[in-house]
PDB file of N, CA and C in Angstrom:
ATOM      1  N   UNK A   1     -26.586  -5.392  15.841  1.00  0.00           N
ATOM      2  CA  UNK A   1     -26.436  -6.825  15.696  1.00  0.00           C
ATOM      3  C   UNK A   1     -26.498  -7.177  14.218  1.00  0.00           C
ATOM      4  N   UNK A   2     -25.606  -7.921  14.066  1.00  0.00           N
ATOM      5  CA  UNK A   2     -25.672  -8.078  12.416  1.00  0.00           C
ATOM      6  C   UNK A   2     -26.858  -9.180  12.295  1.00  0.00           C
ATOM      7  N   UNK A   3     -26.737  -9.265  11.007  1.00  0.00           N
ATOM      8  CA  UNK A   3     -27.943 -10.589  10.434  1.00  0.00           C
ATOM      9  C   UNK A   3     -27.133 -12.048   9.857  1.00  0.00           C
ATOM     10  N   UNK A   4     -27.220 -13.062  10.380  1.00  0.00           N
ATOM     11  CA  UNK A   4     -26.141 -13.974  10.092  1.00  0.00           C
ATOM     12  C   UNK A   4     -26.906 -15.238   8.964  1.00  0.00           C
ATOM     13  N   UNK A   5     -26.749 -15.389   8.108  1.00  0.00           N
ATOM     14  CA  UNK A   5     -27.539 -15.873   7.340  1.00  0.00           C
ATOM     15  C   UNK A   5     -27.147 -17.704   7.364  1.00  0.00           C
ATOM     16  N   UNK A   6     -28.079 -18.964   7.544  1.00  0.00           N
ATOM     17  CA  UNK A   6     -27.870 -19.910   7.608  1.00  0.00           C
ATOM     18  C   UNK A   6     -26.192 -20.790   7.368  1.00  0.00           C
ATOM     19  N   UNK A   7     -25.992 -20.570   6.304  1.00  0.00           N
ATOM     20  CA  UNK A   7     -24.757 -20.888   5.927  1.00  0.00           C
ATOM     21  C   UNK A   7     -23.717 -19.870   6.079  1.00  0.00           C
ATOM     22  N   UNK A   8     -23.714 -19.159   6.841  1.00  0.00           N
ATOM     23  CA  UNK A   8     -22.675 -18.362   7.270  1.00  0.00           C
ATOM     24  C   UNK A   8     -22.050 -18.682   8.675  1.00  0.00           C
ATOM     25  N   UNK A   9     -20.412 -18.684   8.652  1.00  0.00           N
ATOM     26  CA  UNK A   9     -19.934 -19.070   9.568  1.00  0.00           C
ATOM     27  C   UNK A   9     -19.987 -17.314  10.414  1.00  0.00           C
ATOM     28  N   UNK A  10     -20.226 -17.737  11.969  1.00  0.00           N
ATOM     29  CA  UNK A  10     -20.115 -16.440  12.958  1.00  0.00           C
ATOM     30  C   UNK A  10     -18.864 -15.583  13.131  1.00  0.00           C
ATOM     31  N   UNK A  11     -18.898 -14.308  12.937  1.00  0.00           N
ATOM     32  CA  UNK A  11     -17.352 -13.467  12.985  1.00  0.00           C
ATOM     33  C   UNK A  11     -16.277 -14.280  13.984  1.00  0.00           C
ATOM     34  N   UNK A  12     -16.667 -15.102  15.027  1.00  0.00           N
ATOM     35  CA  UNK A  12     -16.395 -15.238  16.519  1.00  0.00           C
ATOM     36  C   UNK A  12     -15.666 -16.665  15.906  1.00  0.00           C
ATOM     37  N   UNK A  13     -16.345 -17.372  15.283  1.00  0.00           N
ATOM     38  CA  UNK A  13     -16.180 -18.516  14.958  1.00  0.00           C
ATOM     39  C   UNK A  13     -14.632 -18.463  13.354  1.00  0.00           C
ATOM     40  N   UNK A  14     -14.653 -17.453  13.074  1.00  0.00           N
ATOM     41  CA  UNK A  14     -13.886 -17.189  12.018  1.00  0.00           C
ATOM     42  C   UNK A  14     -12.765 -16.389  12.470  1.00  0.00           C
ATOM     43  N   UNK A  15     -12.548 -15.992  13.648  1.00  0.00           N
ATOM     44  CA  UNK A  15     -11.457 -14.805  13.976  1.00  0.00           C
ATOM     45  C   UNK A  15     -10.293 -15.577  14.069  1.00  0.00           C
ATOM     46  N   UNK A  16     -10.189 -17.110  14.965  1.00  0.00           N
ATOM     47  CA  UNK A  16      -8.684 -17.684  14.530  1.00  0.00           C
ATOM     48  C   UNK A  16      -7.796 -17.814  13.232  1.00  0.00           C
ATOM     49  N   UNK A  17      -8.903 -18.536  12.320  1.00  0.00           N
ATOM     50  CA  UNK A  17      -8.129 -18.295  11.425  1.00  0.00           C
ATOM     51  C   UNK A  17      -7.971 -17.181  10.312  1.00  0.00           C
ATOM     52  N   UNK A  18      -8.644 -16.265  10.970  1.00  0.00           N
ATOM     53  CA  UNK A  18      -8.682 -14.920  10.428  1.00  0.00           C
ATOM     54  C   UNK A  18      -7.185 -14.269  10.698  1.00  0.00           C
ATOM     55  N   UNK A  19      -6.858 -14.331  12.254  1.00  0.00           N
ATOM     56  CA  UNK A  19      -5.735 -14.057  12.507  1.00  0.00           C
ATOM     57  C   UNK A  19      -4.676 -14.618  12.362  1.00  0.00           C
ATOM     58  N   UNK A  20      -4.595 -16.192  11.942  1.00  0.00           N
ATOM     59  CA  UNK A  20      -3.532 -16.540  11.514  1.00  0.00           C
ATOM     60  C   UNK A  20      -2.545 -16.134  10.181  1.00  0.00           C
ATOM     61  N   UNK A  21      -4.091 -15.640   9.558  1.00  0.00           N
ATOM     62  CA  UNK A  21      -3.821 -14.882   8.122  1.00  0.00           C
ATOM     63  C   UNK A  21      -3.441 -13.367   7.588  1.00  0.00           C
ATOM     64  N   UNK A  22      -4.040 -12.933   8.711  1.00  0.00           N
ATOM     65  CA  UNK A  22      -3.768 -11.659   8.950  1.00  0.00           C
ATOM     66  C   UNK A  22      -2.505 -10.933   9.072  1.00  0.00           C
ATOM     67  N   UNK A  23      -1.743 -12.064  10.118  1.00  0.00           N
ATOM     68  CA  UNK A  23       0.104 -11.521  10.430  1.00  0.00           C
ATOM     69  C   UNK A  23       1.005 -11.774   9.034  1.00  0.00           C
ATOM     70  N   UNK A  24       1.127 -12.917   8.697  1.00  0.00           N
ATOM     71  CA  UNK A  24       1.623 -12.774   7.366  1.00  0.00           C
ATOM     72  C   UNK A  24       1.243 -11.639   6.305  1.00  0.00           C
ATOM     73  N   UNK A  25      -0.015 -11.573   5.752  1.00  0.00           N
ATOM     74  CA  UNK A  25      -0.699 -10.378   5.266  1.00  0.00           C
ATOM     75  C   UNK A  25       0.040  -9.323   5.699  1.00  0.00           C
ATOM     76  N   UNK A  26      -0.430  -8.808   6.548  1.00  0.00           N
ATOM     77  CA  UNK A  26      -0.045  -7.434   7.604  1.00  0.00           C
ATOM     78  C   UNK A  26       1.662  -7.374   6.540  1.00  0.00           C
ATOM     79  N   UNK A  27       2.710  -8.209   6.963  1.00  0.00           N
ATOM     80  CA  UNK A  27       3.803  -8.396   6.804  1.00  0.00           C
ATOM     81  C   UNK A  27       4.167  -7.729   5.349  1.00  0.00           C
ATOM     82  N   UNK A  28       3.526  -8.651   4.625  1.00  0.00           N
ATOM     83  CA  UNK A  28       4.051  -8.444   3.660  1.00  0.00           C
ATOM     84  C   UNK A  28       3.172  -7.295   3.118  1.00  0.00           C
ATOM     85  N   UNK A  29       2.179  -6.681   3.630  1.00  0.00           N
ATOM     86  CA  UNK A  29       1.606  -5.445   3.019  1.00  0.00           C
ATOM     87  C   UNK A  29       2.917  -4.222   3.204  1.00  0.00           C
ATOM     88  N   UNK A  30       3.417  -4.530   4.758  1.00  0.00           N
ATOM     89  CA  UNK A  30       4.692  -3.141   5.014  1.00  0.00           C
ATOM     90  C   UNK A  30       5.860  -3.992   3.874  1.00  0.00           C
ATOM     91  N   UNK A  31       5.898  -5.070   4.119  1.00  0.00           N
ATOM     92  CA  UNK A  31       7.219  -5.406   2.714  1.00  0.00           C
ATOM     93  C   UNK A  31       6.981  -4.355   1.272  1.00  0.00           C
ATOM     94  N   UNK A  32       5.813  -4.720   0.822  1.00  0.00           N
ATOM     95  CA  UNK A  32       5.268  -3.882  -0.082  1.00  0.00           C
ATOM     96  C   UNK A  32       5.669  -2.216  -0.062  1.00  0.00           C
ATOM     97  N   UNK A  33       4.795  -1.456   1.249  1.00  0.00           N
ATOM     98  CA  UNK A  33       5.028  -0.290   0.909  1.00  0.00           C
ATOM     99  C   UNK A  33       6.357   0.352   1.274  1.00  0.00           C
ATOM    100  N   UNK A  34       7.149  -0.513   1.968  1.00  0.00           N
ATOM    101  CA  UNK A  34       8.666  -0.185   2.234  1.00  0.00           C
ATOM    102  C   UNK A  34       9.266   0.025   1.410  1.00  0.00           C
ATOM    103  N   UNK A  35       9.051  -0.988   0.094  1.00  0.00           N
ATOM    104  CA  UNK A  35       9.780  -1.366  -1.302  1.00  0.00           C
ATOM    105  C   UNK A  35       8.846  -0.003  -1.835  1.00  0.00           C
ATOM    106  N   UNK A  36       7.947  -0.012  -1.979  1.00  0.00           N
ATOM    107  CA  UNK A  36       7.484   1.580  -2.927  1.00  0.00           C
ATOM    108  C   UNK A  36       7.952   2.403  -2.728  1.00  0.00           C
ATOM    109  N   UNK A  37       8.190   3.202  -1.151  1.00  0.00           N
ATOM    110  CA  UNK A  37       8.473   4.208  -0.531  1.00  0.00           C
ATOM    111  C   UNK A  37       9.918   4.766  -0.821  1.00  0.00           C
ATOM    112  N   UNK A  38      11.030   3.153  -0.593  1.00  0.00           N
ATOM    113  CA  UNK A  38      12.497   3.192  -1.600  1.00  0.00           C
ATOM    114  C   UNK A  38      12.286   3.300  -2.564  1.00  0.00           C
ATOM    115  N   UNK A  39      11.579   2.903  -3.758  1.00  0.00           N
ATOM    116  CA  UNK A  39      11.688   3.456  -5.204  1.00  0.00           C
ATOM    117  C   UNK A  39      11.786   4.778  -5.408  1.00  0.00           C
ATOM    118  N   UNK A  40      10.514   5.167  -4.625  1.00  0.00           N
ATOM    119  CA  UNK A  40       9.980   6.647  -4.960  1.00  0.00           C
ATOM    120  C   UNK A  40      10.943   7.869  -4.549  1.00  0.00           C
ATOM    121  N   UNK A  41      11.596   7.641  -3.347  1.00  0.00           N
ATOM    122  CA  UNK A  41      12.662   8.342  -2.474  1.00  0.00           C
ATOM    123  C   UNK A  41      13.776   8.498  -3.551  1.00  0.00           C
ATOM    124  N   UNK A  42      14.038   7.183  -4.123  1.00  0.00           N
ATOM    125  CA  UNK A  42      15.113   6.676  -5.153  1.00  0.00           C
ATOM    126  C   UNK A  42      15.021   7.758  -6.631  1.00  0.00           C
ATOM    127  N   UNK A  43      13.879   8.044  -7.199  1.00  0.00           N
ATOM    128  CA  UNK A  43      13.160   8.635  -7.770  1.00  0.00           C
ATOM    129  C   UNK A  43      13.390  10.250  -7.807  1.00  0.00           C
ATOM    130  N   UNK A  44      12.812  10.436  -6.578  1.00  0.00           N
ATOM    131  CA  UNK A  44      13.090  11.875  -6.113  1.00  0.00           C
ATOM    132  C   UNK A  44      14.255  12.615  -6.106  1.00  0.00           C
ATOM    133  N   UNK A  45      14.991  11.653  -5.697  1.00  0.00           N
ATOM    134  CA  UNK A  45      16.688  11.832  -5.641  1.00  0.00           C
ATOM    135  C   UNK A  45      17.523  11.794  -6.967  1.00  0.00           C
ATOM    136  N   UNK A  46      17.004  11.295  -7.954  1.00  0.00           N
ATOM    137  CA  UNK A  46      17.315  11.943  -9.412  1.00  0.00           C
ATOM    138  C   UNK A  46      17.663  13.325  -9.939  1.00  0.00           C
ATOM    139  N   UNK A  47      18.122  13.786 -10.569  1.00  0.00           N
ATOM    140  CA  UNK A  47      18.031  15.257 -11.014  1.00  0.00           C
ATOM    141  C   UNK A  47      16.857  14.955 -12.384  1.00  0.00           C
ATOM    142  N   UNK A  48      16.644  15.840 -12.765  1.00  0.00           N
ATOM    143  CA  UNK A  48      15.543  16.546 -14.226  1.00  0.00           C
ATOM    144  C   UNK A  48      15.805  15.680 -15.196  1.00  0.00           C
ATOM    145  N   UNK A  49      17.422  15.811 -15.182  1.00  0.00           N
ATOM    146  CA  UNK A  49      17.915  15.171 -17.309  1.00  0.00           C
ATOM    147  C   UNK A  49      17.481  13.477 -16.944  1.00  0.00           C
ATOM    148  N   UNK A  50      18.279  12.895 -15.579  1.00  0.00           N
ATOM    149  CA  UNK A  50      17.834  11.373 -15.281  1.00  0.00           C
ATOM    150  C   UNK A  50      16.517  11.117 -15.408  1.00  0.00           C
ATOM    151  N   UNK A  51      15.201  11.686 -14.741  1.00  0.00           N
ATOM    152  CA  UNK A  51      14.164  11.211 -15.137  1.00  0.00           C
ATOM    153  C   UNK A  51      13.339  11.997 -16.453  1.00  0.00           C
ATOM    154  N   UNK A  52      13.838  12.941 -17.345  1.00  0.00           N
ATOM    155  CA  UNK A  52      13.514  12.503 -18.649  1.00  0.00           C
ATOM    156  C   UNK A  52      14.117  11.655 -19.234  1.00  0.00           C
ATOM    157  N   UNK A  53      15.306  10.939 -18.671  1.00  0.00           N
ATOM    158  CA  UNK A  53      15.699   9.666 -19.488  1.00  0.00           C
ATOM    159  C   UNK A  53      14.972   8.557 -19.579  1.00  0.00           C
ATOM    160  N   UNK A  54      14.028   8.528 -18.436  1.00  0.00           N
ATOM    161  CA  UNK A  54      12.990   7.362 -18.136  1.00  0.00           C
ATOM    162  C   UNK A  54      11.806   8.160 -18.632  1.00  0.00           C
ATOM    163  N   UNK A  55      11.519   9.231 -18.764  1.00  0.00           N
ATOM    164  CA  UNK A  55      10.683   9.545 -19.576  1.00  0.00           C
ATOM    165  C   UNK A  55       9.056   9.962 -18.510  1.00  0.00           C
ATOM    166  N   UNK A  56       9.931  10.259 -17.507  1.00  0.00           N
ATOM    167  CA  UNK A  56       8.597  10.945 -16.477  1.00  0.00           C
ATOM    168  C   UNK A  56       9.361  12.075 -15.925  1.00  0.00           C
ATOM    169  N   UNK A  57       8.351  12.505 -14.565  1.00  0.00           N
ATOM    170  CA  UNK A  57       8.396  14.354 -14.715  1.00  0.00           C
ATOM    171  C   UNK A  57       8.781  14.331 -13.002  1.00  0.00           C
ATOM    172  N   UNK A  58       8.226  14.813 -12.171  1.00  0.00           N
ATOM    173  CA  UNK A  58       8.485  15.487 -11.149  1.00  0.00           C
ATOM    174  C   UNK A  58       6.749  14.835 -10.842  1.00  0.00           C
ATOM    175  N   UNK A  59       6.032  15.392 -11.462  1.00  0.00           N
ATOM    176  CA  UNK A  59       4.685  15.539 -11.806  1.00  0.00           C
ATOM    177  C   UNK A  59       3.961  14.215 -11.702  1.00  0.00           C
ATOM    178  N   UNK A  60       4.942  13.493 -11.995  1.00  0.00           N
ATOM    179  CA  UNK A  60       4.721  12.183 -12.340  1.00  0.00           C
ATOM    180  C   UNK A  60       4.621  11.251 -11.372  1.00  0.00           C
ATOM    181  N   UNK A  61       5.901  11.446 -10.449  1.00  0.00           N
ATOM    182  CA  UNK A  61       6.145  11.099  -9.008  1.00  0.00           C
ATOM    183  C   UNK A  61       5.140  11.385  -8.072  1.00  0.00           C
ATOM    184  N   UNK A  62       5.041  12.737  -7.556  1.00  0.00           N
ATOM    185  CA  UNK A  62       3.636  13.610  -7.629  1.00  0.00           C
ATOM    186  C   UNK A  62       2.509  12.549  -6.932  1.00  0.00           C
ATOM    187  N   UNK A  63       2.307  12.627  -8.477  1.00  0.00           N
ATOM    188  CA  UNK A  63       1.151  11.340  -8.825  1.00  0.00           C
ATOM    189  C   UNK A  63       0.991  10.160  -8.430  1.00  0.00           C
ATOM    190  N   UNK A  64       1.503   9.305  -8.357  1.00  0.00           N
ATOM    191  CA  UNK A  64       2.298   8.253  -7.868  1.00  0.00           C
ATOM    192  C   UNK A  64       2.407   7.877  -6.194  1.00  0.00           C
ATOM    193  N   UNK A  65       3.010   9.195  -5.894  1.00  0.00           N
ATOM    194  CA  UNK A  65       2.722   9.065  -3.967  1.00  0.00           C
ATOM    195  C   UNK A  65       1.331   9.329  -3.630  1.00  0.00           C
ATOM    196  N   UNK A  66       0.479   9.761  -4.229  1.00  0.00           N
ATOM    197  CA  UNK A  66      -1.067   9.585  -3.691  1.00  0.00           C
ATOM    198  C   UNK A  66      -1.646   8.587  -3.303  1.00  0.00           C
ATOM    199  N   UNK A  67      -2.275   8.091  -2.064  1.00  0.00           N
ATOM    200  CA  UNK A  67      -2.829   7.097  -1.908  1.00  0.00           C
ATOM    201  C   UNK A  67      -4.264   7.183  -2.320  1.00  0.00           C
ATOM    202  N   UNK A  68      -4.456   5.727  -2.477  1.00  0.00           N
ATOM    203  CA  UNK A  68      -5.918   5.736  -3.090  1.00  0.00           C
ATOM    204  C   UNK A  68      -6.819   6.825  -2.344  1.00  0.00           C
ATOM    205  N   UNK A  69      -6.659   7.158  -0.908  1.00  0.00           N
ATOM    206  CA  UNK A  69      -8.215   7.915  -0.953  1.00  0.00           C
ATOM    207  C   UNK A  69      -7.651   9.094  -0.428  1.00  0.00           C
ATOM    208  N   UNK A  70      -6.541  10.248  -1.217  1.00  0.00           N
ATOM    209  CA  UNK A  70      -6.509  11.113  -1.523  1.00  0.00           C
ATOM    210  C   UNK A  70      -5.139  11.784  -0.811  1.00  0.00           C
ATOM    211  N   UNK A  71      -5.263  10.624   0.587  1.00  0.00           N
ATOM    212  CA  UNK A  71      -3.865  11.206   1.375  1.00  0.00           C
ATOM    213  C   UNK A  71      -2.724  11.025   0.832  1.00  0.00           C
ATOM    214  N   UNK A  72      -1.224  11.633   1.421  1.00  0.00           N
ATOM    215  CA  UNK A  72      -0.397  11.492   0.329  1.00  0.00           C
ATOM    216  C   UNK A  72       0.632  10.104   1.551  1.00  0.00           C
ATOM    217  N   UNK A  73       1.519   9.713   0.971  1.00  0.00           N
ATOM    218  CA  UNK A  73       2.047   8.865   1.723  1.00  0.00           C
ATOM    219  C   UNK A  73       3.148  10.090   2.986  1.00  0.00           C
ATOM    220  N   UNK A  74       3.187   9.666   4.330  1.00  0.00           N
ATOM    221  CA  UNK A  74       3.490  10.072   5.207  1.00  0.00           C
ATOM    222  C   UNK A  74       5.220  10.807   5.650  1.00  0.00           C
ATOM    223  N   UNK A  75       5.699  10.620   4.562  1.00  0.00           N
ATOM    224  CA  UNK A  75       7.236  10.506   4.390  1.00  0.00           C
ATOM    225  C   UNK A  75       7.341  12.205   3.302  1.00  0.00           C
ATOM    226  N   UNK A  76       6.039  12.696   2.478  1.00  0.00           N
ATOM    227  CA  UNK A  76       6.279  13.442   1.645  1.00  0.00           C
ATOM    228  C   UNK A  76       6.247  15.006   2.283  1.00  0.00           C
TER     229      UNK A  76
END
């Protein structure tokens, strides 16, 4: 049981408009990683001389598809 402190509104009491906020959110979080996932693909699909023209590596990309807590994105 959590501890609900005077001026705190109840999880129960906050979930509508929690969820109203949530679907948009949600939305545009996959807008987001859709648009990364095409860059990076975009990226990959370069040869060597094109991305030393931009001035990154293979290595670089690599780097880049890591998600913050260590997994790599699901497509690699």
């Amino acid at each position: 049981m959590a501890l609900s402190l005077p001026g705190e509104r109840s999880v129960a009491a906050a979930s509508p408009a929690n969820i109203l906020r949530m679907i948009p959110a949600w939305f545009a979080r996959q807008k987001a990683a859709r648009a990364r996932r095409l860059a990076l693909q975009r990226l990959l699909d370069m040869d060597p001389a094109q991305l030393r023209d931009l001035g990154i590596s293979r290595s670089d990309i690599a780097d880049a598809m890591q998600v913050g807590n260590g997994r790599t994105l699901p497509w690699c």
